[in-house]
PDB file of N, CA and C in Angstrom:
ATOM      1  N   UNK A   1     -16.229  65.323  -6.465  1.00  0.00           N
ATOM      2  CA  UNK A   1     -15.495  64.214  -5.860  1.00  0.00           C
ATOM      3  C   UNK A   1     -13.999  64.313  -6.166  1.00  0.00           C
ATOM      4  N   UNK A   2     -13.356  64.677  -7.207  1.00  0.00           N
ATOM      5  CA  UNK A   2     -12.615  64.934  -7.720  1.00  0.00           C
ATOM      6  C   UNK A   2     -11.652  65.851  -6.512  1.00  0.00           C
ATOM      7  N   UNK A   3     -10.212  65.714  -6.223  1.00  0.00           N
ATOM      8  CA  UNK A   3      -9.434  66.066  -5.458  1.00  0.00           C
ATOM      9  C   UNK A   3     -10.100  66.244  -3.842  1.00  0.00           C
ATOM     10  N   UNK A   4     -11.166  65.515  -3.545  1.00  0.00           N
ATOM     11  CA  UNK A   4     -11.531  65.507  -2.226  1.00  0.00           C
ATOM     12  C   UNK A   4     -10.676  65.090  -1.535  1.00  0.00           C
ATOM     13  N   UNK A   5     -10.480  65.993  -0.332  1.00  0.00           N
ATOM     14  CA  UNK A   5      -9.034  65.639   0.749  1.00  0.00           C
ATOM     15  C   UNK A   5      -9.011  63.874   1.403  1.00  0.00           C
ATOM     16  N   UNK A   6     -10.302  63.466   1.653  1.00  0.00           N
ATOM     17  CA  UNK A   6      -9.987  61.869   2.447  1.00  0.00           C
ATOM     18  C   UNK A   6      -9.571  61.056   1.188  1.00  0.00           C
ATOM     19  N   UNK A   7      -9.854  61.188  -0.387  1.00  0.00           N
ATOM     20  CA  UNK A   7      -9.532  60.599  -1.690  1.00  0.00           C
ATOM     21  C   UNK A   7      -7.966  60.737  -1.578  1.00  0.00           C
ATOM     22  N   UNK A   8      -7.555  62.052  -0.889  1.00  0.00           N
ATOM     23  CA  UNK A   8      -6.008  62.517  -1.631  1.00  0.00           C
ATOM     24  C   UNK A   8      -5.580  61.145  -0.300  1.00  0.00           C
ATOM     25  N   UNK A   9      -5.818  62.043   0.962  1.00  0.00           N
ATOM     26  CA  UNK A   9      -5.019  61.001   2.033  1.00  0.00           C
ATOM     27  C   UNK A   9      -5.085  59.494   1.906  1.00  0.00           C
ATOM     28  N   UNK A  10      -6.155  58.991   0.968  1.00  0.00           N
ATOM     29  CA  UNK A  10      -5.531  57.226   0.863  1.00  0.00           C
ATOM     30  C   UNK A  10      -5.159  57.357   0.182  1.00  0.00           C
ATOM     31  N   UNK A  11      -4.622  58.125  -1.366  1.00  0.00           N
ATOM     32  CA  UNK A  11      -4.060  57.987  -2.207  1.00  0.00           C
ATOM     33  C   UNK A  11      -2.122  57.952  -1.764  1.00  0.00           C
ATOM     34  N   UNK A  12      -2.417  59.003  -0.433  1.00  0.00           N
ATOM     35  CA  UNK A  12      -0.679  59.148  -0.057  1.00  0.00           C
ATOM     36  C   UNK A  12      -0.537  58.116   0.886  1.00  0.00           C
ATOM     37  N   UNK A  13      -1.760  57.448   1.560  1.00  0.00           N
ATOM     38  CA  UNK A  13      -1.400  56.836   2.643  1.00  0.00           C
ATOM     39  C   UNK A  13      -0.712  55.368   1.674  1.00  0.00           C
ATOM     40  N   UNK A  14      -1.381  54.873   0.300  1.00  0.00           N
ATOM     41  CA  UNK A  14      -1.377  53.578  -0.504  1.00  0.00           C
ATOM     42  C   UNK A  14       0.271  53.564  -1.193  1.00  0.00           C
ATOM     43  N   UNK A  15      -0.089  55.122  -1.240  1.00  0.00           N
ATOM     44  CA  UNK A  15       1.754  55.107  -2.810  1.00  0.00           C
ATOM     45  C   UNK A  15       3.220  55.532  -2.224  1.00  0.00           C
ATOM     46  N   UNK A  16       2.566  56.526  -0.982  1.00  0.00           N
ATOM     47  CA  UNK A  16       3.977  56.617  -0.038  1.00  0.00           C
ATOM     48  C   UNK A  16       4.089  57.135   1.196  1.00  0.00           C
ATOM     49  N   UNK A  17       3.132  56.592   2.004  1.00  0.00           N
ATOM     50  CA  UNK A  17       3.183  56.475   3.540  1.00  0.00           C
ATOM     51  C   UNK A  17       2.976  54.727   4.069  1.00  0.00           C
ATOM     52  N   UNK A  18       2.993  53.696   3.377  1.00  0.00           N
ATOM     53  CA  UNK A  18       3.053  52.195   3.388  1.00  0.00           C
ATOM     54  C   UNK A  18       3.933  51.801   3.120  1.00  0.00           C
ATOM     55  N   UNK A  19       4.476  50.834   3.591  1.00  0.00           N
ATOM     56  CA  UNK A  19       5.360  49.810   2.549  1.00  0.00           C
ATOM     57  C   UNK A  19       4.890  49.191   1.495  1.00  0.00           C
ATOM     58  N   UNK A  20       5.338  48.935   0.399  1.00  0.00           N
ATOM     59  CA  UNK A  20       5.442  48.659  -0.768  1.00  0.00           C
ATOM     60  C   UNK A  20       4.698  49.713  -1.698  1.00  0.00           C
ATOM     61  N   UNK A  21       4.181  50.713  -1.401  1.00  0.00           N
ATOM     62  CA  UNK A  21       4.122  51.572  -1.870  1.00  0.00           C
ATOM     63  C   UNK A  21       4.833  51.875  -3.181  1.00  0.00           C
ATOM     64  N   UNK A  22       6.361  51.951  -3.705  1.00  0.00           N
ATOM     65  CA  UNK A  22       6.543  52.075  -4.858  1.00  0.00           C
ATOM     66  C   UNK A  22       5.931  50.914  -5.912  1.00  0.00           C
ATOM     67  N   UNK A  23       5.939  49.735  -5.674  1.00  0.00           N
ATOM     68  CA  UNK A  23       5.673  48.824  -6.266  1.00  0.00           C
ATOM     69  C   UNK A  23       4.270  49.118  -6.303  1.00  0.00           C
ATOM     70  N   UNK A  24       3.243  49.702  -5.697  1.00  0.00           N
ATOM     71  CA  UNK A  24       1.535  49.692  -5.739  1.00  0.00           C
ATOM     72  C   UNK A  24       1.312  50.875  -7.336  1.00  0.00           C
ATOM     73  N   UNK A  25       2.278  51.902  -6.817  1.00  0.00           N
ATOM     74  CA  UNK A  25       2.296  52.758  -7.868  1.00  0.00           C
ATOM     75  C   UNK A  25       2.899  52.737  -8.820  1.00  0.00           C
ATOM     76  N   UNK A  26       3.681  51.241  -9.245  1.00  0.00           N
ATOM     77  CA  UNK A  26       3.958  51.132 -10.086  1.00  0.00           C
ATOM     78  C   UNK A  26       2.866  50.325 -11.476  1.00  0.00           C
ATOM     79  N   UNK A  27       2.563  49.764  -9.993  1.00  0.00           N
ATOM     80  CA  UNK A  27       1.318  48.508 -10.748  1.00  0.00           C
ATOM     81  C   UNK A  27       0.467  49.631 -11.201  1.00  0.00           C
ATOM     82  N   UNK A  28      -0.117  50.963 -10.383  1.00  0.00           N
ATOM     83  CA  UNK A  28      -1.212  51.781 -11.102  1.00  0.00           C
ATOM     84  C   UNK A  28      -0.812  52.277 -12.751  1.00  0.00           C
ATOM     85  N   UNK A  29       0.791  52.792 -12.534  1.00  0.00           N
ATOM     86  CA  UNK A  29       0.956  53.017 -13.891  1.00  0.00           C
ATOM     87  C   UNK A  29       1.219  52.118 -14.720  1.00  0.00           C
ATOM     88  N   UNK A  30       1.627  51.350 -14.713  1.00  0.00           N
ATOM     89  CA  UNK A  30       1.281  50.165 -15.827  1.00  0.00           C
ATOM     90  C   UNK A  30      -0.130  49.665 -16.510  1.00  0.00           C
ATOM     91  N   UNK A  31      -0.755  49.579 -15.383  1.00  0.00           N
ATOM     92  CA  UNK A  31      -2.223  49.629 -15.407  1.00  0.00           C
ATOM     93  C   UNK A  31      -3.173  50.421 -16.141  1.00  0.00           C
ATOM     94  N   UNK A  32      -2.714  51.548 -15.952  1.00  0.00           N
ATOM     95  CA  UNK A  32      -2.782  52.694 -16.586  1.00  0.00           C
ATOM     96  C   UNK A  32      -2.925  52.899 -18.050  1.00  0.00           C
ATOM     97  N   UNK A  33      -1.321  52.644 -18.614  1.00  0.00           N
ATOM     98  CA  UNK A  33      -1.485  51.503 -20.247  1.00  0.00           C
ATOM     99  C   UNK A  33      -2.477  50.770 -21.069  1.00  0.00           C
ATOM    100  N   UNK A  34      -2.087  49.721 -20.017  1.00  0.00           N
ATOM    101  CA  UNK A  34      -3.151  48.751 -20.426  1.00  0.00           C
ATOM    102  C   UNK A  34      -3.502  47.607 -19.753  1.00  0.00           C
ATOM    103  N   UNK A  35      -4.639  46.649 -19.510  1.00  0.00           N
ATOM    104  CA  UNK A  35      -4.945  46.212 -18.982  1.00  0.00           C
ATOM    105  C   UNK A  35      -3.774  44.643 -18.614  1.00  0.00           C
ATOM    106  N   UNK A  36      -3.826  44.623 -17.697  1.00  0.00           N
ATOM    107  CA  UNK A  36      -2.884  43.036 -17.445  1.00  0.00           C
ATOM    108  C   UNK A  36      -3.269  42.174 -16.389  1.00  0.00           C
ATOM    109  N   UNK A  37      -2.956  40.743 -16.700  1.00  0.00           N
ATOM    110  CA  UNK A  37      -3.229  39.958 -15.109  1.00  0.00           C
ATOM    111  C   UNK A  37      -2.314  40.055 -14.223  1.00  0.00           C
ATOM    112  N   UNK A  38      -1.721  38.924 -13.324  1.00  0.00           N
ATOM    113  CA  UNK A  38      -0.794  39.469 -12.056  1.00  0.00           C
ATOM    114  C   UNK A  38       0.485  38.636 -12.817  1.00  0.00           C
ATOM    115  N   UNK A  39       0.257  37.330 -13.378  1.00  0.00           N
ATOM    116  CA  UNK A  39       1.294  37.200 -13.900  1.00  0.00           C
ATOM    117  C   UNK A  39       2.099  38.025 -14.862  1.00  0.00           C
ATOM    118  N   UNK A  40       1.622  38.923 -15.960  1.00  0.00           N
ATOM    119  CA  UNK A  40       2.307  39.191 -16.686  1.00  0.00           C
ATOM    120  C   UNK A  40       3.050  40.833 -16.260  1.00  0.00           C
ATOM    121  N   UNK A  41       2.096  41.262 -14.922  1.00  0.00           N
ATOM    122  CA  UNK A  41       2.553  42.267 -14.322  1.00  0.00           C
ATOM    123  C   UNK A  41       4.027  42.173 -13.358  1.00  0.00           C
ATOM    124  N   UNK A  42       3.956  40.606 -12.849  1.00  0.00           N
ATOM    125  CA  UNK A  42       4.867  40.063 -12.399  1.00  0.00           C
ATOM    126  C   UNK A  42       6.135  40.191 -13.573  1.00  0.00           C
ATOM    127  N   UNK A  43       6.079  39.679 -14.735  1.00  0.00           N
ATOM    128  CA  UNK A  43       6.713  39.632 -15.587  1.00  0.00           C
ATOM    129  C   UNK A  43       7.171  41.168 -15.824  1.00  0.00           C
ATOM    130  N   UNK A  44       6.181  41.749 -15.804  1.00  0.00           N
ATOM    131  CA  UNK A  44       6.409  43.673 -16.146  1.00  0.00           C
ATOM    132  C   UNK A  44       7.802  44.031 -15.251  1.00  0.00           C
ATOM    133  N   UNK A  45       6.944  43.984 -14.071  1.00  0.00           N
ATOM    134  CA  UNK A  45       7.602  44.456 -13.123  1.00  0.00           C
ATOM    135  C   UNK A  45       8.707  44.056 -12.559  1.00  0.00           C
ATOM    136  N   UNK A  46       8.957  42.374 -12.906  1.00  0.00           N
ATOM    137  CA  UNK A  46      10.107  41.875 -12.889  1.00  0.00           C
ATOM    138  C   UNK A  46      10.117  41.378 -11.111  1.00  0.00           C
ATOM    139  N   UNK A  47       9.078  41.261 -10.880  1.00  0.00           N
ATOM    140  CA  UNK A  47       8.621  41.064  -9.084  1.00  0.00           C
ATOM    141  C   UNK A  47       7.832  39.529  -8.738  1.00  0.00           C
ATOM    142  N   UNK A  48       8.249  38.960  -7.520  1.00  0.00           N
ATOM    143  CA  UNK A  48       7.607  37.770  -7.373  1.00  0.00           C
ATOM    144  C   UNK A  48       6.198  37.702  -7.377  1.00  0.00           C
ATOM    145  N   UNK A  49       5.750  36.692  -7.756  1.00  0.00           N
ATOM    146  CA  UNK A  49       4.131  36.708  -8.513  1.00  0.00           C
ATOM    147  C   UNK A  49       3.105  36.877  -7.311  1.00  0.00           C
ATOM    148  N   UNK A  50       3.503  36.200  -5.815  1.00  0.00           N
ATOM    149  CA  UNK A  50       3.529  36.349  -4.500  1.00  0.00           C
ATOM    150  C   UNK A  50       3.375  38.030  -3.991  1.00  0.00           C
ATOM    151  N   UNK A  51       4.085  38.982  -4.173  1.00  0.00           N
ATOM    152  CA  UNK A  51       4.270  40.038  -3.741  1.00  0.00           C
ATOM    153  C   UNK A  51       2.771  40.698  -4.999  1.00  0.00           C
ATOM    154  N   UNK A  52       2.952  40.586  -5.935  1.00  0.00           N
ATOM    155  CA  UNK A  52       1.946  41.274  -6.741  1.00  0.00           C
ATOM    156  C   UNK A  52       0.650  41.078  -6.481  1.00  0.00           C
ATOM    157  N   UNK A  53       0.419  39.460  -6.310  1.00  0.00           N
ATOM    158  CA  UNK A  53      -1.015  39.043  -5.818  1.00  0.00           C
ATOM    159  C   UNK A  53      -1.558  40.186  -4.312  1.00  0.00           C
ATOM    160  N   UNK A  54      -0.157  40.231  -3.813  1.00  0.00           N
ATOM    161  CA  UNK A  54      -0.506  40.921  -1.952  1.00  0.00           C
ATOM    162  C   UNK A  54      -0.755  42.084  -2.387  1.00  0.00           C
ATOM    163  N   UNK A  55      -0.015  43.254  -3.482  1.00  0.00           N
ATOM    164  CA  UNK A  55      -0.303  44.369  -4.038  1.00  0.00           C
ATOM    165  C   UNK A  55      -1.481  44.571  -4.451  1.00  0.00           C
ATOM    166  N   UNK A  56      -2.163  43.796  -4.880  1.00  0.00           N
ATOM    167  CA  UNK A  56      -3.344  43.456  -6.015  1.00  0.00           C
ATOM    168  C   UNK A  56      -4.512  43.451  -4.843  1.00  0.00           C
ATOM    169  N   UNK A  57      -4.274  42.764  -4.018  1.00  0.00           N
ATOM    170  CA  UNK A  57      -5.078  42.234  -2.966  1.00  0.00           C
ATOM    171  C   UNK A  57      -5.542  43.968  -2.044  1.00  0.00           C
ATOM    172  N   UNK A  58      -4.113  44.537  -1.711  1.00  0.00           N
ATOM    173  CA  UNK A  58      -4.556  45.950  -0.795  1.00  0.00           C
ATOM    174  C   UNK A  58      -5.290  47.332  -2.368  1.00  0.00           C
ATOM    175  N   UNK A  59      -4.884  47.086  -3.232  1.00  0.00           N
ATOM    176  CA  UNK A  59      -5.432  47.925  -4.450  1.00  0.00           C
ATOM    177  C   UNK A  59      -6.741  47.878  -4.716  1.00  0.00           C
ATOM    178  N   UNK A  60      -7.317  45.953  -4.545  1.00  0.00           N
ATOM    179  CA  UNK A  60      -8.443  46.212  -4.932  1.00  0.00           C
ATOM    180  C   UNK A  60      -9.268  46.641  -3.469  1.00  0.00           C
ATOM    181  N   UNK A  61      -8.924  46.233  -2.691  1.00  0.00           N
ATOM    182  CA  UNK A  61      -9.514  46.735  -0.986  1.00  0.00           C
ATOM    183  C   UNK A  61      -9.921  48.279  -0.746  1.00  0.00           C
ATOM    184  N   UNK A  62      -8.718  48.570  -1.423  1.00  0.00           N
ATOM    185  CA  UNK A  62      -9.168  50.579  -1.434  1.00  0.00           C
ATOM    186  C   UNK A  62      -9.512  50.639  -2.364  1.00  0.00           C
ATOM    187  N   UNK A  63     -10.032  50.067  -3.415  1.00  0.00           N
ATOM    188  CA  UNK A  63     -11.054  50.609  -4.773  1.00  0.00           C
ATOM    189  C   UNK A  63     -10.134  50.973  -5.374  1.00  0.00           C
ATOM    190  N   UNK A  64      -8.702  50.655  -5.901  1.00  0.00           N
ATOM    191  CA  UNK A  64      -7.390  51.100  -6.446  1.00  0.00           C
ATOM    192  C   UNK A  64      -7.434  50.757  -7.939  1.00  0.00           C
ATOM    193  N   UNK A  65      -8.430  49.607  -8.064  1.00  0.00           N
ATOM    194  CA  UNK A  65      -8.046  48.735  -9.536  1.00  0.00           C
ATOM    195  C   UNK A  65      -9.550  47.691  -9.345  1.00  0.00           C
ATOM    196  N   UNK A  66      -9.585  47.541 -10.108  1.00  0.00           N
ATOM    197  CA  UNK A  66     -10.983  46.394 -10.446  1.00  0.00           C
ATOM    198  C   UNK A  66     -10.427  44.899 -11.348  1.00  0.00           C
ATOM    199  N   UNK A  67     -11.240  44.178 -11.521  1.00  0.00           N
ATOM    200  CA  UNK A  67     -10.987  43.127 -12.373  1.00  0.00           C
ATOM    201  C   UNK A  67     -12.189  42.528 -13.348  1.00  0.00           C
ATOM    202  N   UNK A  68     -11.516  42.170 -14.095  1.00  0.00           N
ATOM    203  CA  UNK A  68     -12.951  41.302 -14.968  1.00  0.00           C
ATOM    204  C   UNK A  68     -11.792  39.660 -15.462  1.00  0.00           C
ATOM    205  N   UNK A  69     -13.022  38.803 -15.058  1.00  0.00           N
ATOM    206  CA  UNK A  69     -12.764  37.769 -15.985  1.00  0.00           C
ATOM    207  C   UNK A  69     -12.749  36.701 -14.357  1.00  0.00           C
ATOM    208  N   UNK A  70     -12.167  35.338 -14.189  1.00  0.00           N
ATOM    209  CA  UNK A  70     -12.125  34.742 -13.614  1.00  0.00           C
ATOM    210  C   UNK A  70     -11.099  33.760 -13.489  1.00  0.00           C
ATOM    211  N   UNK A  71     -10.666  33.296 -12.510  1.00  0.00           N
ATOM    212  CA  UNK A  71      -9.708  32.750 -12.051  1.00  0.00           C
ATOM    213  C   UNK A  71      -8.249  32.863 -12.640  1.00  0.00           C
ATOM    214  N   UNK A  72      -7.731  32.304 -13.658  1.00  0.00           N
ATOM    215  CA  UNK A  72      -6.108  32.535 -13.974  1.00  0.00           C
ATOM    216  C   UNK A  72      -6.388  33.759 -14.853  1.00  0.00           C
ATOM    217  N   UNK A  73      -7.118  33.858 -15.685  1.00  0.00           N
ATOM    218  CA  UNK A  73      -7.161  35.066 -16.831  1.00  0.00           C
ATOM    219  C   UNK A  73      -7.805  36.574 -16.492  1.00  0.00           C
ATOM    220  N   UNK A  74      -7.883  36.035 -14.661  1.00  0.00           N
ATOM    221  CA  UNK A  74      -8.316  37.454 -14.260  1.00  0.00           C
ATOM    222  C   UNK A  74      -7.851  39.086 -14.599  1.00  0.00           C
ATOM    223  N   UNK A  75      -8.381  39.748 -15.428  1.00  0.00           N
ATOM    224  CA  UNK A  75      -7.476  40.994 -15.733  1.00  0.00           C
ATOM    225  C   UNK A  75      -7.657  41.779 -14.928  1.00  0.00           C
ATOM    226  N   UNK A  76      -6.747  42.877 -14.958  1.00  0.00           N
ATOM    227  CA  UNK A  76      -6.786  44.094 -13.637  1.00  0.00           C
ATOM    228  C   UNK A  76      -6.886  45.608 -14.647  1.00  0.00           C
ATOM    229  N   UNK A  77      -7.892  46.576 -13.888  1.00  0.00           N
ATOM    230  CA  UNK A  77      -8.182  47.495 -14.218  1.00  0.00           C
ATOM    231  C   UNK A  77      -7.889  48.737 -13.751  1.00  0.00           C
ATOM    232  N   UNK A  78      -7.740  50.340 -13.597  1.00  0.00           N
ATOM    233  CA  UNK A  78      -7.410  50.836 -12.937  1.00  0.00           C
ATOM    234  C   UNK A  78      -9.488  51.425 -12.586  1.00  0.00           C
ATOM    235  N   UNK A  79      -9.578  51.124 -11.411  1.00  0.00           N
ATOM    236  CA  UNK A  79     -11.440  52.040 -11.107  1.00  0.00           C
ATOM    237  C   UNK A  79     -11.288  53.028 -11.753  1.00  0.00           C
ATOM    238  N   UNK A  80     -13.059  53.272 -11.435  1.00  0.00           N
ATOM    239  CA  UNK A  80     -13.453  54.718 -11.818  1.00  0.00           C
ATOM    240  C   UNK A  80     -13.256  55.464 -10.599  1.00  0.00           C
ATOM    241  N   UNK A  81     -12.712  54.957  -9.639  1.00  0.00           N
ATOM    242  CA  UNK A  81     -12.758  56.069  -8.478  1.00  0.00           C
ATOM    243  C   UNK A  81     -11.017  56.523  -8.358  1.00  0.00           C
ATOM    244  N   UNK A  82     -10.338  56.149  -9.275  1.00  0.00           N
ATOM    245  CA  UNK A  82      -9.080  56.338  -9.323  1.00  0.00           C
ATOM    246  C   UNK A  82      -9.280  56.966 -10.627  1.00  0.00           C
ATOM    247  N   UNK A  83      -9.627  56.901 -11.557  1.00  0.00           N
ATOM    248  CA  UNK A  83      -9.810  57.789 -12.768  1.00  0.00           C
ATOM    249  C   UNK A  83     -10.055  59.204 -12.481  1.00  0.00           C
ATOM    250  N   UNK A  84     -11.117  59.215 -11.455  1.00  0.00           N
ATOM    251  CA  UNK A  84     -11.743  60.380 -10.780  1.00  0.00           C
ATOM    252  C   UNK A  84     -11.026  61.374 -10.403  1.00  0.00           C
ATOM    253  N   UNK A  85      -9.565  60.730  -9.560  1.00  0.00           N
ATOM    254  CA  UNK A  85      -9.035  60.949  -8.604  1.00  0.00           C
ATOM    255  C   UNK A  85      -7.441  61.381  -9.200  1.00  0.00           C
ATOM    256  N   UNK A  86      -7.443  60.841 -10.416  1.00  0.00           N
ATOM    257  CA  UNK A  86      -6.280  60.545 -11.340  1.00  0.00           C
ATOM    258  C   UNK A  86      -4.845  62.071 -11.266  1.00  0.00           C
ATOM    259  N   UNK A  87      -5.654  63.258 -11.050  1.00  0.00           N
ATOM    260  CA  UNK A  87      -5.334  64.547 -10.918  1.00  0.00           C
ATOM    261  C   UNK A  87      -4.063  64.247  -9.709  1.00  0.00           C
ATOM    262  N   UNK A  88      -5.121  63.753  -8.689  1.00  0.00           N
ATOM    263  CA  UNK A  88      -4.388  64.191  -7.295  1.00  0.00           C
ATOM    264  C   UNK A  88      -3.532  62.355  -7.197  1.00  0.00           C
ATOM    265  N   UNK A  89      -3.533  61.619  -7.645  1.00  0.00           N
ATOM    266  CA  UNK A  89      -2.507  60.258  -8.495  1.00  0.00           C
ATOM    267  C   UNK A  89      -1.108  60.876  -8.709  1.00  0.00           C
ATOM    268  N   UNK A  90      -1.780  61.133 -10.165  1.00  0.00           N
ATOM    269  CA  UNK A  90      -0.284  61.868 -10.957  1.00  0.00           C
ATOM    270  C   UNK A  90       0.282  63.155  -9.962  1.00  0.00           C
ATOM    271  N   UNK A  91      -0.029  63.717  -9.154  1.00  0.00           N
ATOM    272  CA  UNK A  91       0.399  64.836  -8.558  1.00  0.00           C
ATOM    273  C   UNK A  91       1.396  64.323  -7.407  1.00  0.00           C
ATOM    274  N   UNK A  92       0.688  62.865  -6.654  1.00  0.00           N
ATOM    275  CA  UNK A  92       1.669  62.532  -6.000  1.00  0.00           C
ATOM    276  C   UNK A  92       2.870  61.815  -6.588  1.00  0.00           C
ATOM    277  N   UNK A  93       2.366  61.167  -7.489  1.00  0.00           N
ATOM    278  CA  UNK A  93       3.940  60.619  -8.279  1.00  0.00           C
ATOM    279  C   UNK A  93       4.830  61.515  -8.487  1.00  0.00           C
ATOM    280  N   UNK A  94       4.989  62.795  -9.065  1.00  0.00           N
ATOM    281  CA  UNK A  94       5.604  64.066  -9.134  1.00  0.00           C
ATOM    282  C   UNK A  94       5.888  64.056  -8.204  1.00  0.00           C
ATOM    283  N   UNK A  95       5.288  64.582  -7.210  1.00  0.00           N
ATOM    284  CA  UNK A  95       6.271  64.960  -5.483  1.00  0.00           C
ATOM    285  C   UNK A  95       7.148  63.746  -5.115  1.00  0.00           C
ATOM    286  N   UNK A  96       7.047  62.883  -5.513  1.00  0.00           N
ATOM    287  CA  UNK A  96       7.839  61.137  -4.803  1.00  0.00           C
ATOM    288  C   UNK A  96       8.977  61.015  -6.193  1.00  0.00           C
ATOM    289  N   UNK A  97       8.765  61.918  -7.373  1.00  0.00           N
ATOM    290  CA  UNK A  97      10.142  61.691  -8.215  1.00  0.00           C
ATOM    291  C   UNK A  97      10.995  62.859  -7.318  1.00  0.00           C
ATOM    292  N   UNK A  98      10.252  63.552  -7.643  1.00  0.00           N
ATOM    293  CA  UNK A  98      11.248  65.180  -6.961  1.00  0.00           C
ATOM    294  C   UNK A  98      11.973  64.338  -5.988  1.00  0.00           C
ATOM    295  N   UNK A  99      11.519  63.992  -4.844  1.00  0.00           N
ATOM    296  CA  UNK A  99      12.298  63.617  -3.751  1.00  0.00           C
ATOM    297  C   UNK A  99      13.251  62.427  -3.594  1.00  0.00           C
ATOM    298  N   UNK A 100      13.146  61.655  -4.701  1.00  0.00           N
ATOM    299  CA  UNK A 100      14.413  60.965  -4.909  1.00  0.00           C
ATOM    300  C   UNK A 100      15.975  61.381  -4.933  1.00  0.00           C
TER     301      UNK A 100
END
């Protein structure tokens, strides 16, 4: 499963063929770290709490991030199908610094 081509193409279509795309991949690497809710990612990221929830919302849709817990203390996770996938992740972040 690991670097399967339709895995890579939502991975480029989510982090930089969309809008908001930097901000999605930012939330993955933070995420990444350690676990957080939307507020304090808001706080991370320094982004309206509004825009993160909508981030949060297309992440968990493509299996991007998971959650545990319920209502305000909901935490966010990065999946196992992004763990999986993590290779061809970090590979696109590399190509999207280069090209800055």
């Amino acid at each position: 499963m690991a670097n399967d081509p339709n895995s890579k193409r939502l991975l480029w279509f989510l982090f930089a063929g969309s809008r908001g795309g930097m901000n999605r991949l930012k939330i993955i690497s933070i995420l990444k770290e350690k676990p957080l809710n939307a507020n304090q990612l808001a706080n991370e990221l320094r982004l309206d709490y509004k825009a993160i929830r909508h981030h949060i919302k297309v992440l968990e849709k493509n299996n991007m991030i998971t959650k545990a817990g319920e209502k305000y203390g909901v935490t966010y996770f990065i999946s196992t199908f992004l763990e999986v996938n993590m290779e061809s992740f970090d590979e696109i972040v590399q190509k999207l610094e280069k090209s800055k």
